[in-house]
Protein backbone atom coordinates (compact mmCIF):
# COMPACT_ATOMS: atom_id res chain seq x y z
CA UNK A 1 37.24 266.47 144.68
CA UNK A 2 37.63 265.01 141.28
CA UNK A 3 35.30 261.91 141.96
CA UNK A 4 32.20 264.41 143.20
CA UNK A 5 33.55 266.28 140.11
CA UNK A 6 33.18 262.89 137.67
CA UNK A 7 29.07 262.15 140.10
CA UNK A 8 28.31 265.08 139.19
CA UNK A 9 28.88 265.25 135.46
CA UNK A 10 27.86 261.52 134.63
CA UNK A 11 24.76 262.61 136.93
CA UNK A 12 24.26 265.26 134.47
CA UNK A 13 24.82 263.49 131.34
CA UNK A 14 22.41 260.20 132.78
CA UNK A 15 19.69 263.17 133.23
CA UNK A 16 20.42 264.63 129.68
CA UNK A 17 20.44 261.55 127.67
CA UNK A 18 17.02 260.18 129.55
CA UNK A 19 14.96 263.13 130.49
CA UNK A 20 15.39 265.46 127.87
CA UNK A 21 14.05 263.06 125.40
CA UNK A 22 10.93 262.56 127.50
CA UNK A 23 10.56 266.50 127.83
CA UNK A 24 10.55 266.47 123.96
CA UNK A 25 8.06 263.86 123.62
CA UNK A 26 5.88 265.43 126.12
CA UNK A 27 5.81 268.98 125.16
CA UNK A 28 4.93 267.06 121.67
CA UNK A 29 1.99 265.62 122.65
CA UNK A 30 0.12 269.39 124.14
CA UNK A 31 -0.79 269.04 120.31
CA UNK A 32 -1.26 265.70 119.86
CA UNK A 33 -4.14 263.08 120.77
CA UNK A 34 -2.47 260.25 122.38
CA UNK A 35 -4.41 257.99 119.75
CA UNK A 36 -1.52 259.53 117.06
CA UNK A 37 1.03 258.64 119.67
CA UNK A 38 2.59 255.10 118.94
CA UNK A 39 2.92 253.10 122.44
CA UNK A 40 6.19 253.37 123.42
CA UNK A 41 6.07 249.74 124.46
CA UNK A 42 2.62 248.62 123.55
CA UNK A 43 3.54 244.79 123.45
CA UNK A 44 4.34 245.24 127.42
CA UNK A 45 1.02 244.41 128.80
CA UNK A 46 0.36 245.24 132.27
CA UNK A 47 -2.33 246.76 134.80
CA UNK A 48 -2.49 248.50 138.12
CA UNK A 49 -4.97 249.33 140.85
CA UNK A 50 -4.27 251.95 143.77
CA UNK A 51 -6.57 252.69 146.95
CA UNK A 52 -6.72 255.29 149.10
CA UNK A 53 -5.26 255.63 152.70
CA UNK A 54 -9.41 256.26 153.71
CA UNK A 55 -10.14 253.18 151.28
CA UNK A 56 -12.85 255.35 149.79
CA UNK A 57 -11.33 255.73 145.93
CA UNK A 58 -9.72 253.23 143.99
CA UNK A 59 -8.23 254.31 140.66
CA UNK A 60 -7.23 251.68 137.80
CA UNK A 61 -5.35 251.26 134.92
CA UNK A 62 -5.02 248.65 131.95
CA UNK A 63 -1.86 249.98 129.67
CA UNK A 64 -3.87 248.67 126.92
CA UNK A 65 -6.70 251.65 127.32
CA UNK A 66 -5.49 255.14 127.24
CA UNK A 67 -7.34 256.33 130.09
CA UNK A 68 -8.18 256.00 133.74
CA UNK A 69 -11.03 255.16 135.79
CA UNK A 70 -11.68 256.30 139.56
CA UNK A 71 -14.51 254.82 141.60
CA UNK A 72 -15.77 255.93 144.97
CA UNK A 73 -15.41 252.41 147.07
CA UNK A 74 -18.16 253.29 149.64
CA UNK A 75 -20.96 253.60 146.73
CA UNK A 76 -19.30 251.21 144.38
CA UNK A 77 -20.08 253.33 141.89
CA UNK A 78 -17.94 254.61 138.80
CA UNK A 79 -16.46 258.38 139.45
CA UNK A 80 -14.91 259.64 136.30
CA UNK A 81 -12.69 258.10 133.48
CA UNK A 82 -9.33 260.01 133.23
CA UNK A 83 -8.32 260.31 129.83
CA UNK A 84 -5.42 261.97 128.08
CA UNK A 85 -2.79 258.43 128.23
CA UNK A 86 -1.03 256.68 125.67
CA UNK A 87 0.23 253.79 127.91
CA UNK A 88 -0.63 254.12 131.65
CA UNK A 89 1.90 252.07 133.97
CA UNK A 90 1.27 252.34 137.67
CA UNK A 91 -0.89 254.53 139.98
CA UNK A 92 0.37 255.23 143.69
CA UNK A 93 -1.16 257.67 146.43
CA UNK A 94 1.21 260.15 147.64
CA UNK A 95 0.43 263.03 150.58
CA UNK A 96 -1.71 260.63 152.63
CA UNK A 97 -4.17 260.34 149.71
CA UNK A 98 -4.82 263.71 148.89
CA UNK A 99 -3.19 263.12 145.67
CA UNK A 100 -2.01 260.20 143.16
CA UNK A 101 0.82 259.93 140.99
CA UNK A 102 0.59 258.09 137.26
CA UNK A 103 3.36 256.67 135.13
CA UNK A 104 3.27 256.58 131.51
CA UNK A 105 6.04 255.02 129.30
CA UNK A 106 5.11 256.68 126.42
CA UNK A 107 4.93 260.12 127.80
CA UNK A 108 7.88 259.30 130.03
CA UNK A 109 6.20 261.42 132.28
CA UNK A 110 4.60 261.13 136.11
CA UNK A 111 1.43 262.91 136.39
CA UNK A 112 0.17 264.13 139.46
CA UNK A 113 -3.92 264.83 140.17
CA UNK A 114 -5.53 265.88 143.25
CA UNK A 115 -7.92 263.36 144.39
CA UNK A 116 -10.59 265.14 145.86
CA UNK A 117 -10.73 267.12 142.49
CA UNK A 118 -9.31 264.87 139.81
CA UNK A 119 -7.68 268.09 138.42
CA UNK A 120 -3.63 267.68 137.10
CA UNK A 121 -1.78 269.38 139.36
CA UNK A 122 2.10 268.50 138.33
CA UNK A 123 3.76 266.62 135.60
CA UNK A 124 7.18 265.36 135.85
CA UNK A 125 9.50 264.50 132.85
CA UNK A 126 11.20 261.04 133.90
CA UNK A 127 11.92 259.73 130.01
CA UNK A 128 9.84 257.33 127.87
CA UNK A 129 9.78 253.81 129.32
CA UNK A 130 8.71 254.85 132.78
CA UNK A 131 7.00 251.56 134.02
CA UNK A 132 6.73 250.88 138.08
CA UNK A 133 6.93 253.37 140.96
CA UNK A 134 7.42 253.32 144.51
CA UNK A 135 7.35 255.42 147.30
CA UNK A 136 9.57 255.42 150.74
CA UNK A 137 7.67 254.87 153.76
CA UNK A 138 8.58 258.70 154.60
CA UNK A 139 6.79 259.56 151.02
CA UNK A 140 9.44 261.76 150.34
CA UNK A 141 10.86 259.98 147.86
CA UNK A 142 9.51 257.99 144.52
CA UNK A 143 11.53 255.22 142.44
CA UNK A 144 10.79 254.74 138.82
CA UNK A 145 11.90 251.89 137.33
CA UNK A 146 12.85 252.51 133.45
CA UNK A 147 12.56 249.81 131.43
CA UNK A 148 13.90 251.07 128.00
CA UNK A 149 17.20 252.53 129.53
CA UNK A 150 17.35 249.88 132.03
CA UNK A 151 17.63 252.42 134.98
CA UNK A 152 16.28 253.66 138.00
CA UNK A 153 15.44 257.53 138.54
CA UNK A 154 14.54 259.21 141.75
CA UNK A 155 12.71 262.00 142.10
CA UNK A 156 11.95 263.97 145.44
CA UNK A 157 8.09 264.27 145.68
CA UNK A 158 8.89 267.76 148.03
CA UNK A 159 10.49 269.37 144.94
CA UNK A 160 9.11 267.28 142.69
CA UNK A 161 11.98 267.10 140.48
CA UNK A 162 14.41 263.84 139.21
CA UNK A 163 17.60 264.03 141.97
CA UNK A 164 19.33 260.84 140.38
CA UNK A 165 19.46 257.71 138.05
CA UNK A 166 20.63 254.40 138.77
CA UNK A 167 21.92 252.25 136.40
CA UNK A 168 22.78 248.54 135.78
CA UNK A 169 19.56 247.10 135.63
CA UNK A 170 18.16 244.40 132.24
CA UNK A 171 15.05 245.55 131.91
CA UNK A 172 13.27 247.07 134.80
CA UNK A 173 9.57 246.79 134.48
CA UNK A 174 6.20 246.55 137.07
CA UNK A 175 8.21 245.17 139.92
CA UNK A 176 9.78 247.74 142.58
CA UNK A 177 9.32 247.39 146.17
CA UNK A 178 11.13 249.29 149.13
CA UNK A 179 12.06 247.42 152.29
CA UNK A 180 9.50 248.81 154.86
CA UNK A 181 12.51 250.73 157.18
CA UNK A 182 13.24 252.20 153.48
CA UNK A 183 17.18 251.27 153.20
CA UNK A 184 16.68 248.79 149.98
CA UNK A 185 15.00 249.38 146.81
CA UNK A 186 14.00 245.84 145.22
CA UNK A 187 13.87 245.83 141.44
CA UNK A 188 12.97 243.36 139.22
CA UNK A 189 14.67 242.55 135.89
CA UNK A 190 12.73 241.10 133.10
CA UNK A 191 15.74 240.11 131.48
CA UNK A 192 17.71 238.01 133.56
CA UNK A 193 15.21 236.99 135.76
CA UNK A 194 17.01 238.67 138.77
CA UNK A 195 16.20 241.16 141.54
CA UNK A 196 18.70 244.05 141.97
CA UNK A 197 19.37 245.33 145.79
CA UNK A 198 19.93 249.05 145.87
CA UNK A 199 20.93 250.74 148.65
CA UNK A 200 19.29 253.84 148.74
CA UNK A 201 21.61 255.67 150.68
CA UNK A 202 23.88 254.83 148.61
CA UNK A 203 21.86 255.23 145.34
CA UNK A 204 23.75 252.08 143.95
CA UNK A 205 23.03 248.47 143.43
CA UNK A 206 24.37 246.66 146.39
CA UNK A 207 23.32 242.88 145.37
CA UNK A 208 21.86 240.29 143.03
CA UNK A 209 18.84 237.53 143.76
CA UNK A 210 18.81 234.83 141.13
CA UNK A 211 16.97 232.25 140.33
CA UNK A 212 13.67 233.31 139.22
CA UNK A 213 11.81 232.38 135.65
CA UNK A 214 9.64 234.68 133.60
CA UNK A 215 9.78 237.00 137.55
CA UNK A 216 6.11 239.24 137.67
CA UNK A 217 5.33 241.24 141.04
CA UNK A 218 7.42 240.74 144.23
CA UNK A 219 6.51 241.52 148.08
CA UNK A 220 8.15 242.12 151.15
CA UNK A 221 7.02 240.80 154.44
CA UNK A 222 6.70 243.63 157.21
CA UNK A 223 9.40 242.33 159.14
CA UNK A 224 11.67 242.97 155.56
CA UNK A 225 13.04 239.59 156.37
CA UNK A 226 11.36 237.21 153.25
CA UNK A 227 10.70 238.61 149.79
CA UNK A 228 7.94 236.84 147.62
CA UNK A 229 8.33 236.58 143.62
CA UNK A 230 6.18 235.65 141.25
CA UNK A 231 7.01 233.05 138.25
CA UNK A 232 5.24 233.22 135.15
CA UNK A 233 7.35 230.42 133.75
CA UNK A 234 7.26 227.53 136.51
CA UNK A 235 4.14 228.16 137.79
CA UNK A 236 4.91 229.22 141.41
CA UNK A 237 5.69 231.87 143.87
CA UNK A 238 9.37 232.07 145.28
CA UNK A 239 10.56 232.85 149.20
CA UNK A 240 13.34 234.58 149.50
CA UNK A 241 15.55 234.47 152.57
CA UNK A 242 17.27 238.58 152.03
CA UNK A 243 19.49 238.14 154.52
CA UNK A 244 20.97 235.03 152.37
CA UNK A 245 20.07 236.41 148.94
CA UNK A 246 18.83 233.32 148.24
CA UNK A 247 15.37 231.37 147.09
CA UNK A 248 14.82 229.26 150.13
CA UNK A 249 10.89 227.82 149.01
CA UNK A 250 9.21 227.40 146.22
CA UNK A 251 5.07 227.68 146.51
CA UNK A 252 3.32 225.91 143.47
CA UNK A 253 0.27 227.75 142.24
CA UNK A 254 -2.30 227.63 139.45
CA UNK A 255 -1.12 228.67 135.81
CA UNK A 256 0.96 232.13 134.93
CA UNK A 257 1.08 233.86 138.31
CA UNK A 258 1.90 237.49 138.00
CA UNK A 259 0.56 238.69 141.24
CA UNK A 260 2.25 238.22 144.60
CA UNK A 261 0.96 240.54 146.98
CA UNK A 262 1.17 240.12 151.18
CA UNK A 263 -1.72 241.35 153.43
CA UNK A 264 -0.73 244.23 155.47
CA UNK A 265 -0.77 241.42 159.04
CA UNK A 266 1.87 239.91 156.89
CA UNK A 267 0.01 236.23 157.30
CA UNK A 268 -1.46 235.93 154.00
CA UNK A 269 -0.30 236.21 150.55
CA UNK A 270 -1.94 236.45 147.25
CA UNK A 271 -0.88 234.76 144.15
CA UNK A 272 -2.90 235.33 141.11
CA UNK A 273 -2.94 232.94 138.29
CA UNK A 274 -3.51 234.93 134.77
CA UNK A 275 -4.80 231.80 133.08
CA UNK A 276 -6.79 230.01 135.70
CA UNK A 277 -8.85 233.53 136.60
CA UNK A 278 -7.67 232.44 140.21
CA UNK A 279 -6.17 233.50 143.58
CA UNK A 280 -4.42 230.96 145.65
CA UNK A 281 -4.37 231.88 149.12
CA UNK A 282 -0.92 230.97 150.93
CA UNK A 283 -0.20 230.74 154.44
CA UNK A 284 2.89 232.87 155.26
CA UNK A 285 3.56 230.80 158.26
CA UNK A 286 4.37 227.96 156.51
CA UNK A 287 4.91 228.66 152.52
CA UNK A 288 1.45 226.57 151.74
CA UNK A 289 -1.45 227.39 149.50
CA UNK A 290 -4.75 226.50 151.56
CA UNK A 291 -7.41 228.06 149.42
CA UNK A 292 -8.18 228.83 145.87
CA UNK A 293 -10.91 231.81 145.12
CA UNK A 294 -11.99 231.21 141.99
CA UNK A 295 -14.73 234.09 139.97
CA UNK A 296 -11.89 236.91 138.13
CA UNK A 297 -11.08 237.93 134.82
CA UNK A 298 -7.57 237.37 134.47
CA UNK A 299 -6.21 238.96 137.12
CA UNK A 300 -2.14 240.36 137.21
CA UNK A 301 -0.35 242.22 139.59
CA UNK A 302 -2.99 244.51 140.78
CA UNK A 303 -3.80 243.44 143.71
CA UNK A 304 -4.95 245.70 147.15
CA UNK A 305 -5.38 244.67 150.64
CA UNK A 306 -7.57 246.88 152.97
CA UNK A 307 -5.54 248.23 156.26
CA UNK A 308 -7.31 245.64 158.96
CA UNK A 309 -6.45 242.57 156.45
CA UNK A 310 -10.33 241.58 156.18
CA UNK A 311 -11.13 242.63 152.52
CA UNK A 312 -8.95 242.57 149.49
CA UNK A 313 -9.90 244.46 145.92
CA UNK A 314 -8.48 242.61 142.40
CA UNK A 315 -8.16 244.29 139.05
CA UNK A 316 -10.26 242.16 136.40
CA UNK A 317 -9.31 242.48 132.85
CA UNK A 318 -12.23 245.15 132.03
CA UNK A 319 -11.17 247.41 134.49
CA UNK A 320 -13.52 245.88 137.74
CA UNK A 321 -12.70 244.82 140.69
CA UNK A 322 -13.47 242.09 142.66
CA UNK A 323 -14.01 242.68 146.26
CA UNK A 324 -12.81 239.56 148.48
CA UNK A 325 -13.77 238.93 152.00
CA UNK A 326 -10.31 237.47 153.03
CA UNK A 327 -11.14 234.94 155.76
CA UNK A 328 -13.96 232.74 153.57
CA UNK A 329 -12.34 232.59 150.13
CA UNK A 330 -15.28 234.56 148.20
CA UNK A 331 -15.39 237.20 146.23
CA UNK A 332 -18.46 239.47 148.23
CA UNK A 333 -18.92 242.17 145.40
CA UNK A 334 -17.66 243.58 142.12
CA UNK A 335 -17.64 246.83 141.19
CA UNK A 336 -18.55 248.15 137.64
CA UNK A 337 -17.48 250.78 135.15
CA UNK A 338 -21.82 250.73 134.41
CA UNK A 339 -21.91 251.84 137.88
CA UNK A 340 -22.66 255.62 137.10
CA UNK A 341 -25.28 256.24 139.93
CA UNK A 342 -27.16 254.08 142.22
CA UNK A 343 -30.02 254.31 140.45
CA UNK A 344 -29.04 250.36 139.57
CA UNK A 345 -28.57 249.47 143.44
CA UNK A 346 -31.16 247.16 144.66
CA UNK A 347 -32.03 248.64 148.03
CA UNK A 348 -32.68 246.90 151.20
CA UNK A 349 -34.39 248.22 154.31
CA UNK A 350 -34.87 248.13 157.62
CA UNK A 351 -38.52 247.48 158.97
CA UNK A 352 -39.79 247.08 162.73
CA UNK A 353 -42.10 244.65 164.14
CA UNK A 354 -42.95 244.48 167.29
CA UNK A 355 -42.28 240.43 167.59
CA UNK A 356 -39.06 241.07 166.41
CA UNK A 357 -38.00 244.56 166.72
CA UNK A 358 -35.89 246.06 163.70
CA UNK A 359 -34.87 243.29 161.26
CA UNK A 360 -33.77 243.41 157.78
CA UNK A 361 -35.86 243.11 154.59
CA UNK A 362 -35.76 243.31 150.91
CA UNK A 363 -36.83 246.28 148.48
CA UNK A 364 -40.39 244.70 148.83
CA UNK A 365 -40.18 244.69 152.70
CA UNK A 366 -39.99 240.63 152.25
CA UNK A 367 -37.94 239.74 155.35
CA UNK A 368 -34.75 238.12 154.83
CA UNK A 369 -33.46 235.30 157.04
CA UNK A 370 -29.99 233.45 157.72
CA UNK A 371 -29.35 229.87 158.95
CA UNK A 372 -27.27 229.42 161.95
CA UNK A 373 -26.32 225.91 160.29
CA UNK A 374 -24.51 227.59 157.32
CA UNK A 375 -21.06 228.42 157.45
CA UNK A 376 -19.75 231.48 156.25
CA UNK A 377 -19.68 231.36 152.60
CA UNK A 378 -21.01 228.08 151.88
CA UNK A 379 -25.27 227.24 152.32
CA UNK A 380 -26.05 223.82 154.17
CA UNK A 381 -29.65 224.66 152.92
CA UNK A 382 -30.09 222.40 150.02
CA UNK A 383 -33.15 220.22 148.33
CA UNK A 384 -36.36 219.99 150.11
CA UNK A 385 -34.95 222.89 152.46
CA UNK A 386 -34.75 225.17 149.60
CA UNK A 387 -38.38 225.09 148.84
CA UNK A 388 -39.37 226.15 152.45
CA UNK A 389 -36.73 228.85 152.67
CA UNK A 390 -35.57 229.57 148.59
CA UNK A 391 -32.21 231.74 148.36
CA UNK A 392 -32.13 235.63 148.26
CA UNK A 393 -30.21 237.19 145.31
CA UNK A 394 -30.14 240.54 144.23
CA UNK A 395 -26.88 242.40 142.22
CA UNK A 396 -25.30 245.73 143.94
CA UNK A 397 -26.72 245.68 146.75
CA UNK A 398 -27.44 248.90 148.16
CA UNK A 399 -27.44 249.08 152.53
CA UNK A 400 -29.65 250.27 154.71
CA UNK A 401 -28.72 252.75 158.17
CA UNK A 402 -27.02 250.75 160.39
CA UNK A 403 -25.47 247.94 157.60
CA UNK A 404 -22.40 248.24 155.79
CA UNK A 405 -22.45 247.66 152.31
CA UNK A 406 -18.99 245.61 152.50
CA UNK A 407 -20.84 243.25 154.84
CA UNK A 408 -23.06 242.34 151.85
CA UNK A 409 -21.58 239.25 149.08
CA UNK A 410 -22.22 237.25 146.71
CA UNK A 411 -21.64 232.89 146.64
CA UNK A 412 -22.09 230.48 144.00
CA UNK A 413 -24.20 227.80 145.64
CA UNK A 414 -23.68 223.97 144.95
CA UNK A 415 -26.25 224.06 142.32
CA UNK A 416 -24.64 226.69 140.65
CA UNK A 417 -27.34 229.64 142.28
CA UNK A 418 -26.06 233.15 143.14
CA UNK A 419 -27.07 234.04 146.71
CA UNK A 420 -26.62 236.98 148.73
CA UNK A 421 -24.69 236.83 151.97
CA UNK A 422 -24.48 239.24 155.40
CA UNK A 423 -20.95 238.78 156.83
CA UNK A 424 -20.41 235.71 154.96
CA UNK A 425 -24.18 234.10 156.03
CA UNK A 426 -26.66 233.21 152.97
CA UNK A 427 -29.72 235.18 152.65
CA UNK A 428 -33.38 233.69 152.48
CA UNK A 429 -36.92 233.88 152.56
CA UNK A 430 -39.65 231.76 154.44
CA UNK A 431 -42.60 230.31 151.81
CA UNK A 432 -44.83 230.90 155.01
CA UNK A 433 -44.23 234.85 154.72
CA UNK A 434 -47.55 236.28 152.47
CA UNK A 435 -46.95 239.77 152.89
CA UNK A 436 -44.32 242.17 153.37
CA UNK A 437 -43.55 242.71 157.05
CA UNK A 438 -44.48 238.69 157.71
CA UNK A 439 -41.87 237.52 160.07
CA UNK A 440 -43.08 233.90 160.66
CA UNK A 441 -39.47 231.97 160.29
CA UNK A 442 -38.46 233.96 163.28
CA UNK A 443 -37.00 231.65 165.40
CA UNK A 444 -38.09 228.01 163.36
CA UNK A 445 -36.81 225.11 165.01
CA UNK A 446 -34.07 227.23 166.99
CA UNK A 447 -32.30 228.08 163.51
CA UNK A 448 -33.71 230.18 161.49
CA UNK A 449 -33.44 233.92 162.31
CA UNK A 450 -33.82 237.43 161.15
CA UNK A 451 -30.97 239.60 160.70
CA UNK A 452 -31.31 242.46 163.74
CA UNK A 453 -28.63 243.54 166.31
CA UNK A 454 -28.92 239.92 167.95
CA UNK A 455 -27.48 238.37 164.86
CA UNK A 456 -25.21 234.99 165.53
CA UNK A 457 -25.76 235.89 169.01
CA UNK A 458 -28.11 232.57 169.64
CA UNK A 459 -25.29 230.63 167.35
């Protein structure tokens, strides 16, 4: 009885000593601006990126700017900027999307907005230094890492109110992940370079991983058996054997990696190099990098896979995001803050002959062709070929009924051309076509073809 006594009170005073200083600060700020707020932590630079369950909203974050922005994915078009932050940490999607929770360590506060309406709905006192969050695969439960108290609080998102705090941590920061059957809370500690085990049971560190140097995001595999780290300060990403507890590979990758992030199939993982403005692709199955995507603006931690694996979305330094088609290496699109309306979009179309039936054409109703001799991503269309059929290009690309816009990308040629591509396949014209609706390269020497529902079929 005395030791649930002794919980309960050190439970009380943890809660006293870091929340109540956050409620201060926050009921302080209903009459301030958060520009006469000083950043809790300002020197801490770090970014996130969260999209929706339906992959139709992505919401990001710089802790640098004191506001939010929310795009609609399927338009590719900017929503709304968020404002109202002093040092926005990390977004997550709680209630299968319907809302979204933000941290901020200078408001030591989580915010809660309804997505459909952007509208606050909740705010939650956690204590200033509030940096990453995480969810349990039940969503019942979030974990804040705190990395001025060097603690851990939980909150219950049904009551939405802090039930504990953790302590023992050096410096929590981005870095929390739970084990996907949700018994183990991994943390990251800045100082120390260490990841803390936490049984969540339990509500108590369990274990230590060592080992790491200048540690950035970590990932768990689906199967919760290998846990991937990030170093900053050797240049590479560490495996982690968790039943051993122990670094078991070491992946080099391109300078100052700070993003490790695994694709839901669990047979890819990202690793993206802050100084390079690259991804390294690795190969899960056997800890080796086997492709570089090259194109971002120093990209961190934020990093998104979609649900089937195919398309991934990066956080750029100004707030866009790269949209990468997974299998070929390329970035296919990037979306814009400038991206109010689609009044910007260049639209295609869809225009019937009867030679050809419906095929696809450009704003003009200049028909568009692909070249079953190119490889996804990459043109084999080069020098005297290039004046017979020259390379379509066109920025935001807006599709027609019966394409999807994600279909549509973007490669840097070998002579250093943007070109448009459908499923990975370069776009281009025919110099024989005069006239809009022309389809003469229709079938040219058994490899040149408009795009139409028999597309790759003759491949």
């Amino acid at each position: 009885m005395k030791k649930v006594k002794l919980k309960s009170m050190l439970l009380a005073v943890l809660l006293f000593v870091f929340i109540l200083p956050g409620a201060s600060l926050a009921s302080s700020n209903e009459t301030k601006t958060p520009t006469e707020v000083e950043g809790f932590d300002g020197n801490i630079t770090n970014n996130s990126l969260a999209v929706s369950p339906d992959e139709k909203t992505a919401i990001v974050s710089d802790s640098r700017e004191q506001f939010l922005r929310v795009y609609n994915l399927g338009k590719g078009t900017l929503r709304k900027e968020i404002k109202g932050f002093v040092t926005p940490r990390n977004i997550v999607f709680i209630a299968e999307g319907s809302e979204f929770v933000v941290s901020d360590s200078t408001l030591g506060t989580l915010r809660f907005y309804n997505t459909k309406t952007l509208k606050l709905k909740d705010e939650v006192v956690v204590g200033p230094g509030a940096f990453g969050t995480a969810v349990s695969p039940d969503g019942r439960t979030m974990y804040v890492n705190n990395q001025a108290h060097s603690t851990v609080t939980i909150v219950d998102l049904e009551t939405r109110k802090p039930t504990a705090v953790i302590t023992g941590f050096s410096q929590p920061r981005q870095g929390i992940v739970v084990s996907p059957d949700g018994k183990y809370v991994y943390v990251t500690n800045f100082l120390g370079d260490k990841v803390s085990v936490v049984d969540a049971a339990a509500k108590r560190i369990v274990g230590e991983i060592n080992g790491f140097s200048k540690i950035r995001a970590i990932s768990v595999t689906p199967d919760g058996a290998t846990l991937y780290a990030a170093n900053s300060g050797r240049n590479s990403i560490s495996a982690v054997d968790i039943a051993q507890g122990k670094i078991v590979d070491e992946i080099s990758v391109g300078q100052d990696p700070y993003g490790a992030s695994l694709s839901p199939d669990g047979k890819l993982l990202f690793a993206s190099n802050k100084l390079d403005n690259t991804i390294n692709v690795v190969s899960v199955s056997n800890n080796r990098v086997i492709g570089t995507i090259e194109g971002f603006n120093e990209p961190r931690q934020a990093i998104v896979f979609s649900k089937d694996s195919k398309r991934a979305y990066v956080l750029n330094h100004d707030l866009s995001i790269s949209v990468v088609d997974v299998n070929n290496h390329t970035i296919m699109d990037t979306i814009r803050y400038d991206r109010l309306d689609q009044k910007d979009q260049y639209r295609l179309q869809v225009l019937h002959s009867e030679k050809v039936g419906k095929y696809l054409a450009d704003s003009k109703g200049m028909t568009l062709y692909y070249f079953t001799k190119d490889e996804p991503g990459v043109s084999n269309c080069t020098g005297k070929c290039l004046e017979i059929w020259p390379p379509f290009h066109a920025d935001n690309v807006k599709a027609p009924s019966g394409f999807h816009r994600d279909d549509f990308g973007t490669i840097i040629r070998g002579d250093g051309q943007k070109q448009t591509t459908y499923k990975g396949y370069p776009l281009y014209y025919f110099n024989k076509d005069q006239k809009p609706g022309d389809v003469n390269g229709q079938g040219v020497n058994n490899v040149w073809f408009v795009l139409n529902k028999s597309f790759l079929k003759d491949k």
